[in-house]
N, C-alpha and C. Protein backbone atom coordinates (compact mmCIF):
# COMPACT_ATOMS: atom_id res chain seq x y z
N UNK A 1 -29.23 6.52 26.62
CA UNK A 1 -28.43 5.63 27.43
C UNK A 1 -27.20 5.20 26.62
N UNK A 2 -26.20 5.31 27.52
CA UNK A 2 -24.77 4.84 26.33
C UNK A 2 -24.69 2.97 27.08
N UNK A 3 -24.45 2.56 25.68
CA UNK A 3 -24.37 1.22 25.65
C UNK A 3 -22.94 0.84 25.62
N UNK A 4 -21.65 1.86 25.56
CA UNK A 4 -20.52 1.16 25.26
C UNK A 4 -20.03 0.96 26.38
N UNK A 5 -20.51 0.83 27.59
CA UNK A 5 -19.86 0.24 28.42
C UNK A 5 -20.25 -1.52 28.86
N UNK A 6 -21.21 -1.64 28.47
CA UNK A 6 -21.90 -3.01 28.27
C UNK A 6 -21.32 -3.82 27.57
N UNK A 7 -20.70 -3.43 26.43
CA UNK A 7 -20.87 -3.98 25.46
C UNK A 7 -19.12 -5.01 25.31
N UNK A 8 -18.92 -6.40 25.04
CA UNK A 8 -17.98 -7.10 25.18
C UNK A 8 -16.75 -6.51 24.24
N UNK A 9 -15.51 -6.21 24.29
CA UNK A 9 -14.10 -5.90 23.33
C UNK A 9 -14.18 -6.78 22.77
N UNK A 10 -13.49 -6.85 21.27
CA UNK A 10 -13.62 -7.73 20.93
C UNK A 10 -12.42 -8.49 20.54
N UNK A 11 -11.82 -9.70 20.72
CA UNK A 11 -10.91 -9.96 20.57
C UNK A 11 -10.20 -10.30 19.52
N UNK A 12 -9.28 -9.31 18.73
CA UNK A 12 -9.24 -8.98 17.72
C UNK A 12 -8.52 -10.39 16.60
N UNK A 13 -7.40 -10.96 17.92
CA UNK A 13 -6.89 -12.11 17.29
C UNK A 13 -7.79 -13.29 17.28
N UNK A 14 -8.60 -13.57 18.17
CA UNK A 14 -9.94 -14.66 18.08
C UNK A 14 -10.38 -14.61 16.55
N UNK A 15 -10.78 -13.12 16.63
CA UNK A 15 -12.05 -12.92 15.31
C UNK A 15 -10.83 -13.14 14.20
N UNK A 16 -9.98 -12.75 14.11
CA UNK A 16 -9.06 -12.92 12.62
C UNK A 16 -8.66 -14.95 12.60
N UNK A 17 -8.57 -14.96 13.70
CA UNK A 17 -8.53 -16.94 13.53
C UNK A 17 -9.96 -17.76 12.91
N UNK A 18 -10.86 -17.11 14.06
CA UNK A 18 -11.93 -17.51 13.71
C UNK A 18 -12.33 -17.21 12.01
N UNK A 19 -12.50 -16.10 11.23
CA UNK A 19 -12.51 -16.01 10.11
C UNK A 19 -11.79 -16.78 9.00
N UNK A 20 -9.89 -17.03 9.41
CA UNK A 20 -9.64 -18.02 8.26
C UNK A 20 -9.57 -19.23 8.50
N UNK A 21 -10.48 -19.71 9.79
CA UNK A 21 -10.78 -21.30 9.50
C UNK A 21 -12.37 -21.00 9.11
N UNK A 22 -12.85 -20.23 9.20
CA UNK A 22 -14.07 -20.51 8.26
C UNK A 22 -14.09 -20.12 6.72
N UNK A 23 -13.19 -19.39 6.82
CA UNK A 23 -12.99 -19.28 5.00
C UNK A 23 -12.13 -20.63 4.15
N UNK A 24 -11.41 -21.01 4.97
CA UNK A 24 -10.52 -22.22 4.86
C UNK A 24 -11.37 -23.63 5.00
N UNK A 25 -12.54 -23.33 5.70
CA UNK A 25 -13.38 -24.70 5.18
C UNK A 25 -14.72 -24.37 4.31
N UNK A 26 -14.59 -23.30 3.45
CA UNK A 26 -15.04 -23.20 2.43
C UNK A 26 -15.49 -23.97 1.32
N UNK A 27 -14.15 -24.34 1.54
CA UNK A 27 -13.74 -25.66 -0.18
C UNK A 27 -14.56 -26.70 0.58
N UNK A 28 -14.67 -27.26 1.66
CA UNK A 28 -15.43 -28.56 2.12
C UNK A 28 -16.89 -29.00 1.74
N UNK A 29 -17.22 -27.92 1.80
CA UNK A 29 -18.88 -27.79 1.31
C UNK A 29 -19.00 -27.07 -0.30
N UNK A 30 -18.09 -27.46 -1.20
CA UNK A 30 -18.10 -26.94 -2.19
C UNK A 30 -19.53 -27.35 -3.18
N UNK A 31 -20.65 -28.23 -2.60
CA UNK A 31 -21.92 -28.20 -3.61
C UNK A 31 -23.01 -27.37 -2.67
N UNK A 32 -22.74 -26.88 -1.81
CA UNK A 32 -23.46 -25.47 -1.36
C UNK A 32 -22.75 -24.39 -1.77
N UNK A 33 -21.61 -23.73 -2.47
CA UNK A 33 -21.14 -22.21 -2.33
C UNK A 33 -22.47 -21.68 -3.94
N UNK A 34 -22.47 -20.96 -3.68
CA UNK A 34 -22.54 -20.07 -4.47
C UNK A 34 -21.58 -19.29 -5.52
N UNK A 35 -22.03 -18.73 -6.33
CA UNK A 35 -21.23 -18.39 -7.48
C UNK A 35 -20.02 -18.34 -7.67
N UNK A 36 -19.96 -19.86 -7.76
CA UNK A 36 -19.03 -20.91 -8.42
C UNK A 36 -18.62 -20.47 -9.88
N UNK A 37 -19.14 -19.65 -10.69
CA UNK A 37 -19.02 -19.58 -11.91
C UNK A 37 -18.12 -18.38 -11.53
N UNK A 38 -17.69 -17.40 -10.65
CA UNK A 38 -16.80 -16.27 -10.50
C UNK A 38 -15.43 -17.12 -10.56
N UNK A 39 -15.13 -18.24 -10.18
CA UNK A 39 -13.71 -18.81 -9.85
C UNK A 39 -13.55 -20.05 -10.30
N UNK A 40 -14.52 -21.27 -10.95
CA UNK A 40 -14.13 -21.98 -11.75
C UNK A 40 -13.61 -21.40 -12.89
N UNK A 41 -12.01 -22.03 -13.36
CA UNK A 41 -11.90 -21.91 -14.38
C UNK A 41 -10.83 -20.33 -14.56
N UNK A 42 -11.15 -19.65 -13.61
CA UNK A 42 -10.73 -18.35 -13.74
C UNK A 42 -9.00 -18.05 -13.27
N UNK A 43 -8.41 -17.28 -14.15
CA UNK A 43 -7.06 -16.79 -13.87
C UNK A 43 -6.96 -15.63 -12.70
N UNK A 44 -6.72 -15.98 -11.62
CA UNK A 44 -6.82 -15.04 -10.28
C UNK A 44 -5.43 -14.87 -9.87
N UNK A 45 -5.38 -13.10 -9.84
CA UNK A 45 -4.30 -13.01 -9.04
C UNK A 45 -4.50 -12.53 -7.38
N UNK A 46 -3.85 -13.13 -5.91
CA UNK A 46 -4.06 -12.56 -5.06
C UNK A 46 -3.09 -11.75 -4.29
N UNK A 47 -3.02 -10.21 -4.12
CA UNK A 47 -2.27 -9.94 -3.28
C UNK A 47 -1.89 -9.78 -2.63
N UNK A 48 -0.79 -10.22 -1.94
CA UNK A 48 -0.73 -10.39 -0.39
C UNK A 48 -0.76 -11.99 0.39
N UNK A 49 0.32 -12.19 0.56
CA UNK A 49 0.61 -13.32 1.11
C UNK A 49 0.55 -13.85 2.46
N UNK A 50 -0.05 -13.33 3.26
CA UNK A 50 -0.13 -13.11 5.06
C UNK A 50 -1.06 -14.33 4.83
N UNK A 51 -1.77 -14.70 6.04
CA UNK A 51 -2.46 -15.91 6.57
C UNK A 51 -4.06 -15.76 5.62
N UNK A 52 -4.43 -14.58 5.62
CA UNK A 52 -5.25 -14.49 4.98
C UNK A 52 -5.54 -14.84 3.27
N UNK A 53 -4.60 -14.22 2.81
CA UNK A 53 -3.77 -14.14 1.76
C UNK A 53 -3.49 -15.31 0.88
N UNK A 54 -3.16 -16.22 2.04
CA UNK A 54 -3.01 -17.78 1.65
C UNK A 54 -4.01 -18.73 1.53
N UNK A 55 -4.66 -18.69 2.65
CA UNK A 55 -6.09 -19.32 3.03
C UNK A 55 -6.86 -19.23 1.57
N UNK A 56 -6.86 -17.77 0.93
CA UNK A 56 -7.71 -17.52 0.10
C UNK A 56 -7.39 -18.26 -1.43
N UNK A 57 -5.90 -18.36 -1.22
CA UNK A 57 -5.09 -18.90 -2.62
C UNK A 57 -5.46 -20.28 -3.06
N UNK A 58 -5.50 -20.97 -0.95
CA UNK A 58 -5.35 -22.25 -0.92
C UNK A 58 -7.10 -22.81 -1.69
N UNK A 59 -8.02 -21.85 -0.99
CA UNK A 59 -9.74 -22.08 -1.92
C UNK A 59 -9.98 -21.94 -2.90
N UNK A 60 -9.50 -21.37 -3.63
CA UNK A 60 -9.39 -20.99 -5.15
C UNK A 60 -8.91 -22.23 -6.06
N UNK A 61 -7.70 -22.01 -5.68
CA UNK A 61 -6.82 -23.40 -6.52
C UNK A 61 -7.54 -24.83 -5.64
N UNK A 62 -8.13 -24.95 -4.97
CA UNK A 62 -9.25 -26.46 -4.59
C UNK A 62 -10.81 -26.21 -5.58
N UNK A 63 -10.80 -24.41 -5.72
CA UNK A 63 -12.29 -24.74 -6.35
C UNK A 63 -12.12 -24.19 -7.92
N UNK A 64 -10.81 -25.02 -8.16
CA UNK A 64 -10.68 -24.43 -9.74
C UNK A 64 -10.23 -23.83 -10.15
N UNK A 65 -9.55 -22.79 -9.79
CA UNK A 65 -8.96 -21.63 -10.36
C UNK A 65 -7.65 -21.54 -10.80
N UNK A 66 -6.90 -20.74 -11.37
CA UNK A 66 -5.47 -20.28 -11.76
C UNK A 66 -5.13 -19.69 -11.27
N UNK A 67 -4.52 -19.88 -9.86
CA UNK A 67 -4.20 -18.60 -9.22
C UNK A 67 -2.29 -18.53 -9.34
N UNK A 68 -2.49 -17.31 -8.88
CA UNK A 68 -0.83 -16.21 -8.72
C UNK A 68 -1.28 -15.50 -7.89
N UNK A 69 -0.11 -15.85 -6.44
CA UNK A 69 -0.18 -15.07 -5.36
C UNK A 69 1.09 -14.17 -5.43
N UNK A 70 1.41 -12.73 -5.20
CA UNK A 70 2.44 -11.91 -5.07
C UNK A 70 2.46 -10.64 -3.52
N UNK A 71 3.69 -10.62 -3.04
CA UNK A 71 3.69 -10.06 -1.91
C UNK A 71 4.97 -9.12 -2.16
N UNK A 72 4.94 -8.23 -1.89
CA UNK A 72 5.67 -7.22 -1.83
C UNK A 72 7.32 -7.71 -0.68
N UNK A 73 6.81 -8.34 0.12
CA UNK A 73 8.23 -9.02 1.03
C UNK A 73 8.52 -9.64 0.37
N UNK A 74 9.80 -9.76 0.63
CA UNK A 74 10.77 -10.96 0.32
C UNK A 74 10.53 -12.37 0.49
N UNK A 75 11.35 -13.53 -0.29
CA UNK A 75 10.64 -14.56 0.02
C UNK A 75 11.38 -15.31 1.86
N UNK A 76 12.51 -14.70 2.44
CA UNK A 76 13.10 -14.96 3.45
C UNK A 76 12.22 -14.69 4.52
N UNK A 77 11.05 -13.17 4.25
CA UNK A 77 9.97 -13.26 5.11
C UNK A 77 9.01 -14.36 5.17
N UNK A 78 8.94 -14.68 3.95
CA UNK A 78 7.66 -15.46 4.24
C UNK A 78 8.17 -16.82 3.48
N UNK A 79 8.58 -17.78 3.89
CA UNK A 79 8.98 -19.17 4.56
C UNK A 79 8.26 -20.11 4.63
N UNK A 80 6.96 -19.83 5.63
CA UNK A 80 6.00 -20.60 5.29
C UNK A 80 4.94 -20.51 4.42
N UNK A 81 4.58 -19.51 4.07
CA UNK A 81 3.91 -19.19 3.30
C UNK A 81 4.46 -19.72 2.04
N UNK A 82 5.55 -19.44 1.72
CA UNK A 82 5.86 -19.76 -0.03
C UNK A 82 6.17 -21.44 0.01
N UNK A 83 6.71 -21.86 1.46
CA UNK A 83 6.67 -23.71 1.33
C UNK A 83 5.46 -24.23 1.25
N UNK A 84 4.00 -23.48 1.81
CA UNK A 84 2.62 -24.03 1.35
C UNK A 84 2.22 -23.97 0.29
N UNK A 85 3.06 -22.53 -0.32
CA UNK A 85 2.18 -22.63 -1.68
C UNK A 85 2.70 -23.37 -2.54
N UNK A 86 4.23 -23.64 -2.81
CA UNK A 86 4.82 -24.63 -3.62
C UNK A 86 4.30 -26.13 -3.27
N UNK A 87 3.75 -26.50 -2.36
CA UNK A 87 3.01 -27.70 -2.07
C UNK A 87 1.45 -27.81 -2.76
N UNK A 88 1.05 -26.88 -2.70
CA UNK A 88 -0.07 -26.52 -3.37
C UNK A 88 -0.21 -26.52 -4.86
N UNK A 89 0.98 -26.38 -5.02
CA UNK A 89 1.41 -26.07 -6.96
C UNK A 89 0.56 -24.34 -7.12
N UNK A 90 1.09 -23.31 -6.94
CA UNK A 90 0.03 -22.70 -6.43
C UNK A 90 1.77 -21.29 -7.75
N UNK A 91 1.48 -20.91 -8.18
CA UNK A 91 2.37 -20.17 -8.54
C UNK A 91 2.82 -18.15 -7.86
N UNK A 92 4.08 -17.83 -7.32
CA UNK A 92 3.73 -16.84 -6.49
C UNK A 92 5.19 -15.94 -7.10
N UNK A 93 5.26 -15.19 -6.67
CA UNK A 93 6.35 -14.22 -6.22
C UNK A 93 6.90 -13.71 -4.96
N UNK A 94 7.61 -12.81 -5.13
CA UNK A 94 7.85 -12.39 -3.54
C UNK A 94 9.10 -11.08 -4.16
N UNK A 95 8.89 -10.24 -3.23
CA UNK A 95 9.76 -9.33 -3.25
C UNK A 95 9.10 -8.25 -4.21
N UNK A 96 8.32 -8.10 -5.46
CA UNK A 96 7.82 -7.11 -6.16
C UNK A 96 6.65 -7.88 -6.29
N UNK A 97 6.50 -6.30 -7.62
CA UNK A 97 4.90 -6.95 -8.23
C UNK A 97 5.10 -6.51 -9.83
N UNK A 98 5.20 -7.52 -10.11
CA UNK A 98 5.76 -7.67 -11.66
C UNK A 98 4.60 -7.72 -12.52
N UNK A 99 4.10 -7.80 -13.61
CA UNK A 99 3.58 -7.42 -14.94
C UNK A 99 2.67 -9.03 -14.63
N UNK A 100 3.44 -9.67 -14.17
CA UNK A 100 3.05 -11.48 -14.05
C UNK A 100 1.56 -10.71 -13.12
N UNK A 101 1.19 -10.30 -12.54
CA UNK A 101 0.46 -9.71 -12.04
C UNK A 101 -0.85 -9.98 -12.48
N UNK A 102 -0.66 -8.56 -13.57
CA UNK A 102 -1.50 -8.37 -14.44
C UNK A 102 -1.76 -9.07 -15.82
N UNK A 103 -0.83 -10.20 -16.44
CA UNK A 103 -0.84 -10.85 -17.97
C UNK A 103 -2.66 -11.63 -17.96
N UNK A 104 -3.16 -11.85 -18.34
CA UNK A 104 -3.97 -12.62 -18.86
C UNK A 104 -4.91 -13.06 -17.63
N UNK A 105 -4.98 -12.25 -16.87
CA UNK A 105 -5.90 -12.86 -15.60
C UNK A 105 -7.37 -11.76 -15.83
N UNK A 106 -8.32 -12.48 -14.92
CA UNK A 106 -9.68 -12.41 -15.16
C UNK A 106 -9.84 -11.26 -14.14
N UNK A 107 -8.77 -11.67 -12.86
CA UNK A 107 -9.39 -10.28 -11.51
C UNK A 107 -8.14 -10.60 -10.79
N UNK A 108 -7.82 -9.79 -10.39
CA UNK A 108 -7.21 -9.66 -8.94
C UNK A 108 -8.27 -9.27 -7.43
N UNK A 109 -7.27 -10.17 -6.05
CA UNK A 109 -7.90 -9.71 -5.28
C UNK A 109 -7.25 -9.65 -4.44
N UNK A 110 -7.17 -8.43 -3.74
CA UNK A 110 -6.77 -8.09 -2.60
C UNK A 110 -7.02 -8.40 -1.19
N UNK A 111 -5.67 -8.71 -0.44
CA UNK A 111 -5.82 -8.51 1.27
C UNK A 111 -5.82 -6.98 1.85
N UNK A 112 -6.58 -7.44 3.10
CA UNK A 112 -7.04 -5.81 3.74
C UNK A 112 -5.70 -5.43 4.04
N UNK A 113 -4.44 -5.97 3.87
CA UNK A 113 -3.35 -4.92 4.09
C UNK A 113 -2.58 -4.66 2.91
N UNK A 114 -3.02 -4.63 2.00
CA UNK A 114 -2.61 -4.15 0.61
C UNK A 114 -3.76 -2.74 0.60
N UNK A 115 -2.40 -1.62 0.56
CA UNK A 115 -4.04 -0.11 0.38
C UNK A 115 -4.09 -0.21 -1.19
N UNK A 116 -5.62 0.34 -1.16
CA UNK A 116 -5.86 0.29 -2.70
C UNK A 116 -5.04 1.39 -3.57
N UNK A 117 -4.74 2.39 -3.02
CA UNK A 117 -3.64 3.64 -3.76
C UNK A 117 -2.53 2.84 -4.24
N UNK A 118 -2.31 1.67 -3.89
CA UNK A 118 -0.59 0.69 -4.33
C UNK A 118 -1.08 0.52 -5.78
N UNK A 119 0.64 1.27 -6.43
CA UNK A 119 0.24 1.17 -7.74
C UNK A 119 0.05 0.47 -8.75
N UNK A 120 0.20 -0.61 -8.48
CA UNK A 120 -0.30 -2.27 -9.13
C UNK A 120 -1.61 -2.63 -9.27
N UNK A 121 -2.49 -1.52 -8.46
CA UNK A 121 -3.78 -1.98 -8.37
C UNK A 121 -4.33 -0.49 -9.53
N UNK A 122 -3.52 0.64 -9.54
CA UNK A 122 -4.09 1.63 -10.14
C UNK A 122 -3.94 1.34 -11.45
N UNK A 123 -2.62 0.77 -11.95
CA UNK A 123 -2.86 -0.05 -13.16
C UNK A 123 -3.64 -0.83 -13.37
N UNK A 124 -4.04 -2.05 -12.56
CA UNK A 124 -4.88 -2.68 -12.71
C UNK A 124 -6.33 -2.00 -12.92
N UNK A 125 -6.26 -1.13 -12.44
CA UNK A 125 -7.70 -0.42 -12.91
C UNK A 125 -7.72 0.15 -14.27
N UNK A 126 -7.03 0.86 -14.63
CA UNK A 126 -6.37 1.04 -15.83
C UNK A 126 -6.39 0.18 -16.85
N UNK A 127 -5.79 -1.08 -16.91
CA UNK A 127 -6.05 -1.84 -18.02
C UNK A 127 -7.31 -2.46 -18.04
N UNK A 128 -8.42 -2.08 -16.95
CA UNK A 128 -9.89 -2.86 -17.11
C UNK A 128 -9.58 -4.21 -16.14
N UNK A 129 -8.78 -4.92 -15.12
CA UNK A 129 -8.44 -6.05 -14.80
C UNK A 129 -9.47 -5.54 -13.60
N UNK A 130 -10.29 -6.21 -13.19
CA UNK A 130 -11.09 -6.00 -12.00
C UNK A 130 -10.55 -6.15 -11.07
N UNK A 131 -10.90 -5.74 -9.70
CA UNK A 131 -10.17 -5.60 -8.45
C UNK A 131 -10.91 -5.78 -7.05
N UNK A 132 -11.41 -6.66 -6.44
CA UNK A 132 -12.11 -7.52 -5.37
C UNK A 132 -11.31 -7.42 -4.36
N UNK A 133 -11.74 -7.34 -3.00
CA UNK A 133 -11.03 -7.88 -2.06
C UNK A 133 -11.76 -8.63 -1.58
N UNK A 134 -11.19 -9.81 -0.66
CA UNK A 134 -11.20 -10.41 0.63
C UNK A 134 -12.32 -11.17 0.76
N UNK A 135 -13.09 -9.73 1.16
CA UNK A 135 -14.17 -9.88 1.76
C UNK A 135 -15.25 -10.61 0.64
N UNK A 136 -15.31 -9.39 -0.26
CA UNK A 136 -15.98 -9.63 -1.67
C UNK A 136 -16.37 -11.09 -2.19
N UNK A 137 -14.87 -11.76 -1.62
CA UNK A 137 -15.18 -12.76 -2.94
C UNK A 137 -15.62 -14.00 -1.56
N UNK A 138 -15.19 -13.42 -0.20
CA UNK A 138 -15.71 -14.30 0.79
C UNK A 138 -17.63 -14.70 0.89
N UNK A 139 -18.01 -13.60 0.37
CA UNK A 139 -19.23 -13.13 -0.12
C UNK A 139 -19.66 -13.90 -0.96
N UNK A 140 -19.08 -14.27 -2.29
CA UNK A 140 -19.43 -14.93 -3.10
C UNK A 140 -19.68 -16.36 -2.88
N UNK A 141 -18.90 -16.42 -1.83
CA UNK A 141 -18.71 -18.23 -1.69
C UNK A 141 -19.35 -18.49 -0.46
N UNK A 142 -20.06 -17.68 0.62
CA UNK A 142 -20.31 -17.71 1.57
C UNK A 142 -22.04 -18.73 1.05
N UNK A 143 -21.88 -19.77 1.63
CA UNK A 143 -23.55 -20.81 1.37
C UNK A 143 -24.57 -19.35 2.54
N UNK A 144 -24.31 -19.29 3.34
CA UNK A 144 -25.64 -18.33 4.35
C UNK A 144 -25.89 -17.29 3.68
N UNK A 145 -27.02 -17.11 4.01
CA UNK A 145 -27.79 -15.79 3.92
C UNK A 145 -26.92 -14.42 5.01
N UNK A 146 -26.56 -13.38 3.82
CA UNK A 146 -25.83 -12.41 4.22
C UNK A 146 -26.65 -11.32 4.40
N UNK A 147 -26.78 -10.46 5.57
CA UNK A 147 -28.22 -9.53 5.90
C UNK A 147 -27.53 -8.36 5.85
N UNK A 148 -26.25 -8.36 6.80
CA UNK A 148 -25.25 -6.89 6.87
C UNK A 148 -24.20 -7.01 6.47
């Protein structure tokens, strides 16, 4: 029996909202997350500055961390993004991906629209700098029991 006609579309902009207000109230329940010891304390770079991008910068630097966000656009694209993060004290770039990148940080982590072939990340593999995305570190901090 085929089930894909049953089965609800899914609404792609719902589910991407829905996701960064639940990653974005992350930091709220910060004496339930889990491995807290990956990002206290730690020098994080994230790449990619989109909604996601930010959300993730904004949990990090609330649960401790050193972060550096960098985006390949310009900073004229992104406006709001770089006025949140300078509110944040949150340190970023815009327009390349400079060496600031890679200096003295513990991991980088990637947004799902950064491909991993971008060569900032192949260096980064290269000098040993670990390389996480998104999801990964949503994982880490997620308090529920994760089955799939």
């Amino acid at each position: 029996m085929d089930f894909r006609s049953t089965l609800c579309p899914v609404n792609l902009k719902y589910f991407k909202n829905q996701m960064i207000t639940f990653v974005s109230r992350l930091a709220e329940s910060k004496s339930q997350l889990l491995r807290l010891d990956r990002v206290v304390g730690k020098k994080i770079t994230v790449l990619g500055m989109a909604r996601s991008g930010l959300a993730l910068a904004k949990i990090l630097k609330e649960l401790g961390a050193k972060v550096f966000v960098s985006d390949l656009k310009n900073e004229a694209g992104l406006r709001n993004e770089t006025s949140e993060l300078k509110k944040l004290g949150v340190d970023f770039e815009t327009g390349r991906h400079s060496q600031k990148v890679l200096q003295q940080k513990d991991y980088m982590v990637i947004s799902p629209g950064v491909p991993s072939e971008a060569p900032i990340i192949q260096e980064a593999e290269f000098l040993g700098v670990p390389v996480f995305s998104e999801i990964e570190v949503a994982f880490w901090l997620c308090p529920a029991e994760i089955v799939a």
